[in-house]
N, C-alpha and C. Protein backbone atom coordinates (compact mmCIF):
# COMPACT_ATOMS: atom_id res chain seq x y z
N UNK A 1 -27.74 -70.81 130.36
CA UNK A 1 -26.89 -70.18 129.37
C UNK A 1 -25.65 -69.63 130.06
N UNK A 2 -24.58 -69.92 129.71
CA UNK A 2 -23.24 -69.13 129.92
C UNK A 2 -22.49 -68.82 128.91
N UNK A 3 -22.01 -67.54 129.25
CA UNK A 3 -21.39 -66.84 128.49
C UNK A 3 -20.44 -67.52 127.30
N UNK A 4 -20.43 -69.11 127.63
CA UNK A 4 -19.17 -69.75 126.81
C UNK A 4 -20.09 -70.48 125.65
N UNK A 5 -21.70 -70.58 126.29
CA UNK A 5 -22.69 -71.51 125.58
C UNK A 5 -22.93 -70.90 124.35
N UNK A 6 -23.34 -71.65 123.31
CA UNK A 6 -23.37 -71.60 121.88
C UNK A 6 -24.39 -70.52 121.68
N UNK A 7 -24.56 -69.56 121.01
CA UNK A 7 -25.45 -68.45 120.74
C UNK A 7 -25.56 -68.52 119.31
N UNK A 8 -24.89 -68.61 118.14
CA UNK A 8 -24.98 -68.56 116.76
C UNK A 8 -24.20 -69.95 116.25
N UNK A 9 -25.07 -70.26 115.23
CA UNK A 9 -24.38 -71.23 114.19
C UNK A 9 -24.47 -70.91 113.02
N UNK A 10 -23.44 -70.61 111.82
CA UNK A 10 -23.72 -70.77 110.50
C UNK A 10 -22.65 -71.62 109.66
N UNK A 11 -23.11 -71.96 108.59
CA UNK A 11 -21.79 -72.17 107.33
C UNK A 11 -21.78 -71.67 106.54
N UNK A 12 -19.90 -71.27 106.72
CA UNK A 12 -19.64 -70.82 106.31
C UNK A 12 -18.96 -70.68 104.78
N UNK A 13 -19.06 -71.67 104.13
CA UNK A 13 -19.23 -72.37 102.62
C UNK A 13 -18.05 -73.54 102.77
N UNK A 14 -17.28 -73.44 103.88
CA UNK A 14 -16.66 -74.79 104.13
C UNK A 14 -16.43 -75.29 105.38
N UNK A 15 -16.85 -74.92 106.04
CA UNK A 15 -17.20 -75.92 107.85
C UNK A 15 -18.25 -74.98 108.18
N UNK A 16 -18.80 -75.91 109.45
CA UNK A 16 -19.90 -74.93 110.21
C UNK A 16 -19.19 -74.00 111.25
N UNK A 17 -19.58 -73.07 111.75
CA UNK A 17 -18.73 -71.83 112.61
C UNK A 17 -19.98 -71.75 113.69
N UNK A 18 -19.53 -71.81 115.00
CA UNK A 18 -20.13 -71.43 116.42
C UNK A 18 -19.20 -69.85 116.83
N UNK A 19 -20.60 -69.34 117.43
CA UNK A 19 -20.25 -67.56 118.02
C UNK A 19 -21.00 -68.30 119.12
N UNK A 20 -20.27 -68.04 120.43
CA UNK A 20 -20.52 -67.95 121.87
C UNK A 20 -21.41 -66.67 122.35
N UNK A 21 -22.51 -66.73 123.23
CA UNK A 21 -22.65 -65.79 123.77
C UNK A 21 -21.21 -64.48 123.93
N UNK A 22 -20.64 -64.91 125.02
CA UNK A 22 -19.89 -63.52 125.19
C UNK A 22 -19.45 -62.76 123.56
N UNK A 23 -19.07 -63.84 122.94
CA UNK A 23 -18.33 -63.52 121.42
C UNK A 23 -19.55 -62.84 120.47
N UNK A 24 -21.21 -63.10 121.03
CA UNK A 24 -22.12 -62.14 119.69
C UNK A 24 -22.13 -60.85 120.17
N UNK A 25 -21.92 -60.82 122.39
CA UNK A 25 -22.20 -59.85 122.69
C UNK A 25 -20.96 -58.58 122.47
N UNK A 26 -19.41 -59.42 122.14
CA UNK A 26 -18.17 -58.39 121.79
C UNK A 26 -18.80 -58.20 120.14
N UNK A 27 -19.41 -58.72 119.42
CA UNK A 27 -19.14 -58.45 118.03
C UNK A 27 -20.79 -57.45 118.01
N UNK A 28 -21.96 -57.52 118.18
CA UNK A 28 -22.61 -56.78 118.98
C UNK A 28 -22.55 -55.28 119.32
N UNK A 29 -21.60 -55.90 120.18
CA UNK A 29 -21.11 -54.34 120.46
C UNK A 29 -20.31 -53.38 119.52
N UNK A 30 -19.20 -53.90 118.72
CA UNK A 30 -18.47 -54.08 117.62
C UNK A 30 -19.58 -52.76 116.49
N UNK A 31 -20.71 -53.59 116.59
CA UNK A 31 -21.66 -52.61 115.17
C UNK A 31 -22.10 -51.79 116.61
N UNK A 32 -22.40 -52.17 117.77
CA UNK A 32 -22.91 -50.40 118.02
C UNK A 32 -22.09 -48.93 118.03
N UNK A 33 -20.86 -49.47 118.23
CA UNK A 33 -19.94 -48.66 118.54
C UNK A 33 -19.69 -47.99 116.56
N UNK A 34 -19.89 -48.80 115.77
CA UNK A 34 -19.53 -48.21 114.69
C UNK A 34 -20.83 -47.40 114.52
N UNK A 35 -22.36 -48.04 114.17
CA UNK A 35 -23.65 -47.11 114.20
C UNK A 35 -23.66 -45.76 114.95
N UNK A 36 -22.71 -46.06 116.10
CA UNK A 36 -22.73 -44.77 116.86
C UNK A 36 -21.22 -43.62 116.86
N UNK A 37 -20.81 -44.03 115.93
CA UNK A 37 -20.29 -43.21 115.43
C UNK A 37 -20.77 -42.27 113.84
N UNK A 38 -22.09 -42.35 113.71
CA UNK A 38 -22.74 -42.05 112.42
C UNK A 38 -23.71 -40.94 113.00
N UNK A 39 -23.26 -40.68 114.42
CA UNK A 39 -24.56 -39.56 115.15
C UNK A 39 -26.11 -39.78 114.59
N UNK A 40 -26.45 -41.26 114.70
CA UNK A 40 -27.32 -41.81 114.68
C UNK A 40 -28.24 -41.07 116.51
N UNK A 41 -29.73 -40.96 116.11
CA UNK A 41 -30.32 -40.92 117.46
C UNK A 41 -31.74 -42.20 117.43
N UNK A 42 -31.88 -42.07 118.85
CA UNK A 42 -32.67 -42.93 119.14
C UNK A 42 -34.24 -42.71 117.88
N UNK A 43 -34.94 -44.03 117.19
CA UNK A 43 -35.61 -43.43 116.65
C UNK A 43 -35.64 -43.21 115.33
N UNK A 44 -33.82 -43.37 114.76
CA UNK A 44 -33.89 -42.93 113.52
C UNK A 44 -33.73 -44.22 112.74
N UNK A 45 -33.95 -44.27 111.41
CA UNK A 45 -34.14 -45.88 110.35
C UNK A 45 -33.22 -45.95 110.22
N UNK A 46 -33.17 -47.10 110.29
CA UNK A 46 -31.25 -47.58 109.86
C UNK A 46 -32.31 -48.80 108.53
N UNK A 47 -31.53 -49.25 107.44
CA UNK A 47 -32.05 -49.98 106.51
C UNK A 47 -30.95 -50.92 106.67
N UNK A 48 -31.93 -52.89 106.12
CA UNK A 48 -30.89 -53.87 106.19
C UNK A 48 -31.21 -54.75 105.01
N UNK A 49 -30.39 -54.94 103.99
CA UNK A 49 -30.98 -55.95 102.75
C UNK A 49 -29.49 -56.93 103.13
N UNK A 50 -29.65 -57.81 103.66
CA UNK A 50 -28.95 -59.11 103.00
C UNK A 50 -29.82 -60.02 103.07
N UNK A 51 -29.31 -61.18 102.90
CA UNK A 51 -29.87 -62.78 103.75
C UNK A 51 -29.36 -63.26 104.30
N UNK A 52 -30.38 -63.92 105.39
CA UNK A 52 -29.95 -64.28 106.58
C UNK A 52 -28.36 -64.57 106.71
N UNK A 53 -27.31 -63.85 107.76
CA UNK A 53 -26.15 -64.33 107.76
C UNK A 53 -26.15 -63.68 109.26
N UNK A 54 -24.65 -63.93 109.68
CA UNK A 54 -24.42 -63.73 111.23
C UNK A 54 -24.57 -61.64 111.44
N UNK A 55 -24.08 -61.25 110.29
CA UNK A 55 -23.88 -59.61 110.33
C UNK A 55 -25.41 -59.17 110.10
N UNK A 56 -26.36 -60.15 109.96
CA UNK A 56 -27.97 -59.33 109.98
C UNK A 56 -28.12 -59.35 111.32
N UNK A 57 -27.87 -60.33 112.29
CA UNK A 57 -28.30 -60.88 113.49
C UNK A 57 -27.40 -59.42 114.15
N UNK A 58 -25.97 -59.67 114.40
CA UNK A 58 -25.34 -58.40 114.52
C UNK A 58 -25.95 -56.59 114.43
N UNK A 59 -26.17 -56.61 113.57
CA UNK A 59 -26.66 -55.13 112.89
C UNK A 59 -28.16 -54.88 113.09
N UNK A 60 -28.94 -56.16 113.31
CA UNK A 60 -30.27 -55.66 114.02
C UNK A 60 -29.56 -55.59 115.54
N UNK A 61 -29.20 -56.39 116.62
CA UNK A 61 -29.55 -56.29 117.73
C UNK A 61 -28.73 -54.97 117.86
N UNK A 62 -27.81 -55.01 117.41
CA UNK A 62 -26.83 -53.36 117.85
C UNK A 62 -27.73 -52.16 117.62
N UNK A 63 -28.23 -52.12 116.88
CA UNK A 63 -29.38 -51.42 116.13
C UNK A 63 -30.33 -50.84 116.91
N UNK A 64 -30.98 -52.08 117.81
CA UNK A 64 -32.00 -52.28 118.20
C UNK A 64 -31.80 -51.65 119.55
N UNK A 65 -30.36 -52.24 120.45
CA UNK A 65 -29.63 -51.77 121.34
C UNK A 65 -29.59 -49.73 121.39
N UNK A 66 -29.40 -49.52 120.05
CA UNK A 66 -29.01 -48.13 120.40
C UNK A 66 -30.48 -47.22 120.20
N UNK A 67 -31.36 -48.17 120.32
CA UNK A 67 -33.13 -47.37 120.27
C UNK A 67 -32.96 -47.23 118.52
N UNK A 68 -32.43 -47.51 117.31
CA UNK A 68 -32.66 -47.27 116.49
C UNK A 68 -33.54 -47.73 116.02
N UNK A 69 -34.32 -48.19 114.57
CA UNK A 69 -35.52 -48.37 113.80
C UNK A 69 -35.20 -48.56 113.06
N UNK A 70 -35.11 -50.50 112.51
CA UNK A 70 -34.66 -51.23 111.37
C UNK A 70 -35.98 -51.37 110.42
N UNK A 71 -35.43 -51.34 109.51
CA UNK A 71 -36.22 -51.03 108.10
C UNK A 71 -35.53 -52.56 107.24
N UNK A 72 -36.12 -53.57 107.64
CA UNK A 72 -35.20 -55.10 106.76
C UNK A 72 -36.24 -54.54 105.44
N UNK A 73 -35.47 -54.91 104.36
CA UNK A 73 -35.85 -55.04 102.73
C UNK A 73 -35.31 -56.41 102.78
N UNK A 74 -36.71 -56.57 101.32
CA UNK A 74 -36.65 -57.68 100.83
C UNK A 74 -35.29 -57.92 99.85
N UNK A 75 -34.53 -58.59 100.44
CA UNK A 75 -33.02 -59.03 99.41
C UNK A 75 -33.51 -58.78 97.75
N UNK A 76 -34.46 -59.56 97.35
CA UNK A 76 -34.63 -60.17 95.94
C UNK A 76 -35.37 -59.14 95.39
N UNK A 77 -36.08 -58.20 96.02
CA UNK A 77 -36.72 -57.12 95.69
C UNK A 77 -36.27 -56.41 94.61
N UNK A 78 -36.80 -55.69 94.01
CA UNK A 78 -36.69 -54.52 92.62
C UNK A 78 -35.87 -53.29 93.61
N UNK A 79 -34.67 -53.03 92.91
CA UNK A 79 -34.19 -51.72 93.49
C UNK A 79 -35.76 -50.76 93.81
N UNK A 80 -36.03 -50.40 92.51
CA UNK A 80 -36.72 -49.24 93.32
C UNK A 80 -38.24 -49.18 94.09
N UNK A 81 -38.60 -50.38 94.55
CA UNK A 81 -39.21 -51.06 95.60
C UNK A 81 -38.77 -50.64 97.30
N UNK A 82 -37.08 -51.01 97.29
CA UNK A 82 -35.87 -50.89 97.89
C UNK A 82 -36.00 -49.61 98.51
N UNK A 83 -35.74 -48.33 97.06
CA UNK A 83 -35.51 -47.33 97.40
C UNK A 83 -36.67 -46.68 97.88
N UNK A 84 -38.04 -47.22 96.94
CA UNK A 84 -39.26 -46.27 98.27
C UNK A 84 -39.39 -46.83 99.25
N UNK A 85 -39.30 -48.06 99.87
CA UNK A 85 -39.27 -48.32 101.08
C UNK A 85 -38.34 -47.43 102.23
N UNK A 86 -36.68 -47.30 101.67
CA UNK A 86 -35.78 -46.47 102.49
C UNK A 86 -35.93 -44.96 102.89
N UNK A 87 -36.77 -44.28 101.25
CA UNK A 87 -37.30 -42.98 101.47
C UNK A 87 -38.12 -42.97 102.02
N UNK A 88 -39.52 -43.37 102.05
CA UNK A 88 -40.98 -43.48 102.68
C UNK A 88 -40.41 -43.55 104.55
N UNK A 89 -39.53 -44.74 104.47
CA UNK A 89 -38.82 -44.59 106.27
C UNK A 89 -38.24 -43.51 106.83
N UNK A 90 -37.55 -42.60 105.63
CA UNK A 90 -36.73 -41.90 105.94
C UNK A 90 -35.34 -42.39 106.34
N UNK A 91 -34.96 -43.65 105.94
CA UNK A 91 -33.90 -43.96 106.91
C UNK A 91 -32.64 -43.43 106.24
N UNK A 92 -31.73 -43.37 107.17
CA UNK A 92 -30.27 -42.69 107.05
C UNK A 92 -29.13 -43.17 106.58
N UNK A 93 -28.90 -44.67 106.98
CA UNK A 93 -28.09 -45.82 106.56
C UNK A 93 -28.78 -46.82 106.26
N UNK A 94 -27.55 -47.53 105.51
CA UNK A 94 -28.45 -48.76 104.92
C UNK A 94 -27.01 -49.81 105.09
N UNK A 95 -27.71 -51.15 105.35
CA UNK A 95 -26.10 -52.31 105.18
C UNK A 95 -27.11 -52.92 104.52
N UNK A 96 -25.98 -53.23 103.00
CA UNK A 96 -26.07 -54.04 102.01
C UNK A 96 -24.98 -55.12 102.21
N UNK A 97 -25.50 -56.05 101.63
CA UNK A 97 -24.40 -57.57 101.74
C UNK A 97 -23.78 -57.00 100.37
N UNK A 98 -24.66 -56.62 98.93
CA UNK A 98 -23.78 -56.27 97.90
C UNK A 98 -23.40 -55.22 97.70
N UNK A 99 -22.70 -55.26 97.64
CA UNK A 99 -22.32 -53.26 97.49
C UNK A 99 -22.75 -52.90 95.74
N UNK A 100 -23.11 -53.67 94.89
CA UNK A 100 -23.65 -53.47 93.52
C UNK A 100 -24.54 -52.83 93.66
N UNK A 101 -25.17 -53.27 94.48
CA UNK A 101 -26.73 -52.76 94.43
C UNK A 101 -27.00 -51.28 94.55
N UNK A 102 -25.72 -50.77 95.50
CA UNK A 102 -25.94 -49.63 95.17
C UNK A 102 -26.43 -48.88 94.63
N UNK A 103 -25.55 -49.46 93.48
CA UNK A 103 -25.56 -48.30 92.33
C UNK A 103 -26.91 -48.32 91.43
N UNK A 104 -27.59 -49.12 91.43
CA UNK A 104 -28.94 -48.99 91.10
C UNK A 104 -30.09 -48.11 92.34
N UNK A 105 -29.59 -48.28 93.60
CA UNK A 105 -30.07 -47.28 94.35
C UNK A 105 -29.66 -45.97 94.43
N UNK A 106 -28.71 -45.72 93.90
CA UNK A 106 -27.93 -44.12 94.53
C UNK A 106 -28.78 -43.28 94.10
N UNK A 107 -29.10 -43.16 93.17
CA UNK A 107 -30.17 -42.22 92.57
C UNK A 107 -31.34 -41.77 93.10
N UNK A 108 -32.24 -42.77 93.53
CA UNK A 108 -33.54 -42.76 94.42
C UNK A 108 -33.47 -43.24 95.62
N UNK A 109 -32.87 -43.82 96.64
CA UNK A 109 -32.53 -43.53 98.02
C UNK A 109 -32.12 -42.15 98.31
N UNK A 110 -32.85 -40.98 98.74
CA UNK A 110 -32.25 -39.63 99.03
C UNK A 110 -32.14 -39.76 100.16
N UNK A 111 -32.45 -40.56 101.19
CA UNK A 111 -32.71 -39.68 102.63
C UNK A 111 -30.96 -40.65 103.11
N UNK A 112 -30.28 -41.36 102.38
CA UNK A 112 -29.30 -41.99 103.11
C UNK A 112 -28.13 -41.40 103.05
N UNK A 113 -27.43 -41.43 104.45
CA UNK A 113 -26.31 -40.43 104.31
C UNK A 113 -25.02 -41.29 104.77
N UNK A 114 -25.46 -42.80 104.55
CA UNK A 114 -24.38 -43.70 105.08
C UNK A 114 -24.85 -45.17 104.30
N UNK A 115 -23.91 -45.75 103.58
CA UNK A 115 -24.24 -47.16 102.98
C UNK A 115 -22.61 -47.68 103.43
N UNK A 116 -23.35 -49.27 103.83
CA UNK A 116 -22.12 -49.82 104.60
C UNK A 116 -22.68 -51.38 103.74
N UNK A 117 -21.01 -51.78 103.22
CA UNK A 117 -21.32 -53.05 102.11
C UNK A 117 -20.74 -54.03 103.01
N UNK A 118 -21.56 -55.35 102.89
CA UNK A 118 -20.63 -56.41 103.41
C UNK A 118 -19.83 -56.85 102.60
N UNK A 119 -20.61 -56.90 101.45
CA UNK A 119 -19.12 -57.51 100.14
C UNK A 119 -18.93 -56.00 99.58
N UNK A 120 -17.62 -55.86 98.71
CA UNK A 120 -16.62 -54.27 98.27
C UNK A 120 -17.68 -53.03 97.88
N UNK A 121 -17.29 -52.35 98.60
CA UNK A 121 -18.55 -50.97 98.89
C UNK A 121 -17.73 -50.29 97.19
N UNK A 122 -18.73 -49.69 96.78
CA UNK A 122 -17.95 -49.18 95.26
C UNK A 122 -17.27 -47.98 95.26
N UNK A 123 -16.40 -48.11 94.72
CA UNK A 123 -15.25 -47.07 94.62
C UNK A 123 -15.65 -45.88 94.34
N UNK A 124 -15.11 -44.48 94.62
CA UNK A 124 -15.45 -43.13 94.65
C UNK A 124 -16.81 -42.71 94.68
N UNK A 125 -17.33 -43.19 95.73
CA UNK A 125 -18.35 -42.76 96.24
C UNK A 125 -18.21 -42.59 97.99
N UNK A 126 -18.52 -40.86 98.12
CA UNK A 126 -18.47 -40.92 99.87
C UNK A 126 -19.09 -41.26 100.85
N UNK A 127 -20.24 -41.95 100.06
CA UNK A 127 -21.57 -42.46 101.09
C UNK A 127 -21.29 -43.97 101.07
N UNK A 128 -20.65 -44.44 100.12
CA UNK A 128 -20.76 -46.22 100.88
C UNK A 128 -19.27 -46.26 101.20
N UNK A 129 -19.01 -47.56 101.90
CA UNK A 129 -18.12 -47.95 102.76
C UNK A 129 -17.84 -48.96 103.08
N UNK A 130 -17.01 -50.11 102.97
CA UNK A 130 -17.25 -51.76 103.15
C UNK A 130 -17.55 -51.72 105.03
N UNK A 131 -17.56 -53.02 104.95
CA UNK A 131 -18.16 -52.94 106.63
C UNK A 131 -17.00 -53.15 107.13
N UNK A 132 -15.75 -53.79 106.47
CA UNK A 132 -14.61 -54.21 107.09
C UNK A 132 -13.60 -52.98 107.46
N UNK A 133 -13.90 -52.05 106.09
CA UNK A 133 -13.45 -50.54 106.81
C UNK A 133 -14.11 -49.49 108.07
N UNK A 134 -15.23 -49.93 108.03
CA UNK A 134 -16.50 -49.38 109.04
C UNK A 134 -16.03 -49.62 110.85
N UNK A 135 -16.31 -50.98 110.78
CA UNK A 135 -16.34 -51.84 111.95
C UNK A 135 -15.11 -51.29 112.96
N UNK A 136 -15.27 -50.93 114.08
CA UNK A 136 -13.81 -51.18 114.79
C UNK A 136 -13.36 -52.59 114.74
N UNK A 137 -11.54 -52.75 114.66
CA UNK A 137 -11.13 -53.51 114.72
C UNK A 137 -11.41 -54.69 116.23
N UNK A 138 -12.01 -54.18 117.41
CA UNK A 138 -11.70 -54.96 118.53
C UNK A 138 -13.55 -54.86 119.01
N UNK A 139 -13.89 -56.13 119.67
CA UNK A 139 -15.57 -56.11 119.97
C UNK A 139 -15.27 -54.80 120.99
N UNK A 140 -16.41 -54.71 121.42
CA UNK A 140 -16.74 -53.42 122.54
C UNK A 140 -17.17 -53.51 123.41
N UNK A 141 -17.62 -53.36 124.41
CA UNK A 141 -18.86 -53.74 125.60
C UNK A 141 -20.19 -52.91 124.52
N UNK A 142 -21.61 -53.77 125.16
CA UNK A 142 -22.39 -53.32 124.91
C UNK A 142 -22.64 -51.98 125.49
N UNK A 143 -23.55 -51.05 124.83
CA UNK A 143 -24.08 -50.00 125.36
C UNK A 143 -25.53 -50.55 125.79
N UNK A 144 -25.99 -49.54 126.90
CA UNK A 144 -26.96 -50.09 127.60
C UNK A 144 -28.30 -49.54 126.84
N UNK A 145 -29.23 -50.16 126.57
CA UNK A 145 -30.48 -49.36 125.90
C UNK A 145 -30.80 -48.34 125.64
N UNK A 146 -31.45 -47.19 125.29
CA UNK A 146 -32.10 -46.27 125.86
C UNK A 146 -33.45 -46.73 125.05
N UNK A 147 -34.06 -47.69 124.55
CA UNK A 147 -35.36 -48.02 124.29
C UNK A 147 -36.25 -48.66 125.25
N UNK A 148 -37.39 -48.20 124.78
CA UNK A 148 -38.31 -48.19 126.14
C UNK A 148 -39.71 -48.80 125.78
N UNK A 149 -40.29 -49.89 126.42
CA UNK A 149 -41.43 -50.94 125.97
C UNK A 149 -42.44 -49.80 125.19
N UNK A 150 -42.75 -50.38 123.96
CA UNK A 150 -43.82 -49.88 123.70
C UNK A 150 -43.40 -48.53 122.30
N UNK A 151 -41.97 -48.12 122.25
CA UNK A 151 -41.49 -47.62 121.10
C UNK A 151 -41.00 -48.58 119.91
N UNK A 152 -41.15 -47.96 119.23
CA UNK A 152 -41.21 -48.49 117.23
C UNK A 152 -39.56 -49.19 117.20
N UNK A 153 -39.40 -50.18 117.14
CA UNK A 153 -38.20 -51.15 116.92
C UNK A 153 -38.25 -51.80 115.66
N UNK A 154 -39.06 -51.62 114.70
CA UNK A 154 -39.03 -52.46 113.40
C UNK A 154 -40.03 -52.08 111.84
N UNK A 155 -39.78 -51.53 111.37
CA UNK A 155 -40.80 -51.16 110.10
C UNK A 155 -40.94 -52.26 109.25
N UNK A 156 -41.74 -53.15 108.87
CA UNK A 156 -41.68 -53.91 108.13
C UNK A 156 -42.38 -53.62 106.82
N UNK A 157 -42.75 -53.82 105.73
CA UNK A 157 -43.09 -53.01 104.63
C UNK A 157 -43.71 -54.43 103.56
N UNK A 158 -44.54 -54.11 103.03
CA UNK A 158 -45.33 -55.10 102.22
C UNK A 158 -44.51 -55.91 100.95
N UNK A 159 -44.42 -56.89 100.43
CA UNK A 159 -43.91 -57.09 99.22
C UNK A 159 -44.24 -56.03 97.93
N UNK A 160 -45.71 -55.27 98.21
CA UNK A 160 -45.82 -54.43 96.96
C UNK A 160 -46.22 -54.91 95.81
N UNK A 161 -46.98 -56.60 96.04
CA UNK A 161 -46.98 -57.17 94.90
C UNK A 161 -48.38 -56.37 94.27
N UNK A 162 -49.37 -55.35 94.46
CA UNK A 162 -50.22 -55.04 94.09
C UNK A 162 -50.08 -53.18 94.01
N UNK A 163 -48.80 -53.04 94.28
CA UNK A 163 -48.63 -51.51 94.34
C UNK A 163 -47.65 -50.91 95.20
N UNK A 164 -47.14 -50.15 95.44
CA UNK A 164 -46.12 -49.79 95.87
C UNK A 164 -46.16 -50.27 97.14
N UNK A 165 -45.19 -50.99 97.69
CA UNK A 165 -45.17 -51.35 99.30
C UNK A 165 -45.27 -50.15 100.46
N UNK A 166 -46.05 -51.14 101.82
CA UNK A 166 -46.93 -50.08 102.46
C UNK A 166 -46.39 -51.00 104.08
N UNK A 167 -46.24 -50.17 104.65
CA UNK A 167 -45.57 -50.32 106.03
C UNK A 167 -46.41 -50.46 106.97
């Protein structure tokens, strides 16, 4: 592997797009530097509902990088499925691909004190935020770990098809 070798592929609804190693590890860095400006600590839930795209891959490893504790929801899920999963975690932020969805969560997500939209975060509200306003403009160097073998890196949570989902 070198830094120039292919690390991501997606399409993007009209050609396919390659991210280079060095280029996931500047963009990478890119979401830690923004997560860590949210006085996020090691430990605490960060929540992720899209599907699969390059900014899930992004926003877990940065995530993951800063010792945080991803909480993925099911995209297609019932908001308030959604929202006891985010409360039950406790988590603090959440990145949505829709920023709609919100608004069926705002109500019962209490513990979040940061929503970051990939598509238009909704207007006059101080807790969400598009990601394009979020993000620093320039990648970053990575920050170096502080997670340590054997601590909680992932909550995963049941579909709930028999009762409220269970982690």
């Amino acid at each position: 592997m070198s830094p120039e070798g292919k690390a991501y592929r997606w399409f993007d609804g009209a050609a396919w797009v390659d991210m280079s190693w060095a280029q996931a590890a500047a963009e990478v860095g890119r979401w830690q530097a923004a997560l860590a400006k949210e006085n996020l600590k090691p430990g605490d839930r960060v929540g992720l509902c899209s599907r699969n795209r390059v900014e899930w891959m992004c926003f877990d490893q940065a995530a993951l990088g800063l010792g945080l504790v991803v909480v993925p929801l099911f995209y297609n899920d019932r908001p308030d499925n959604m929202a006891y999963c985010l409360t039950d975690a406790g988590a603090k932020l959440l990145l949505l691909e829709d920023g709609k969805l919100w608004e069926a969560l705002r109500t019962q997500a209490n513990t979040l004190e940061r929503v970051v939209c990939l598509n238009d975060a909704p207007k006059a509200d101080a807790k969400a935020v598009s990601a394009k306003q979020w993000l620093p403009k320039k990648g970053v160097a990575l920050q170096p770990s502080p997670a340590k073998a054997g601590e909680l890196a992932t909550l995963v949570y049941t579909s709930g098809t028999t009762g409220r989902p269970r982690a």
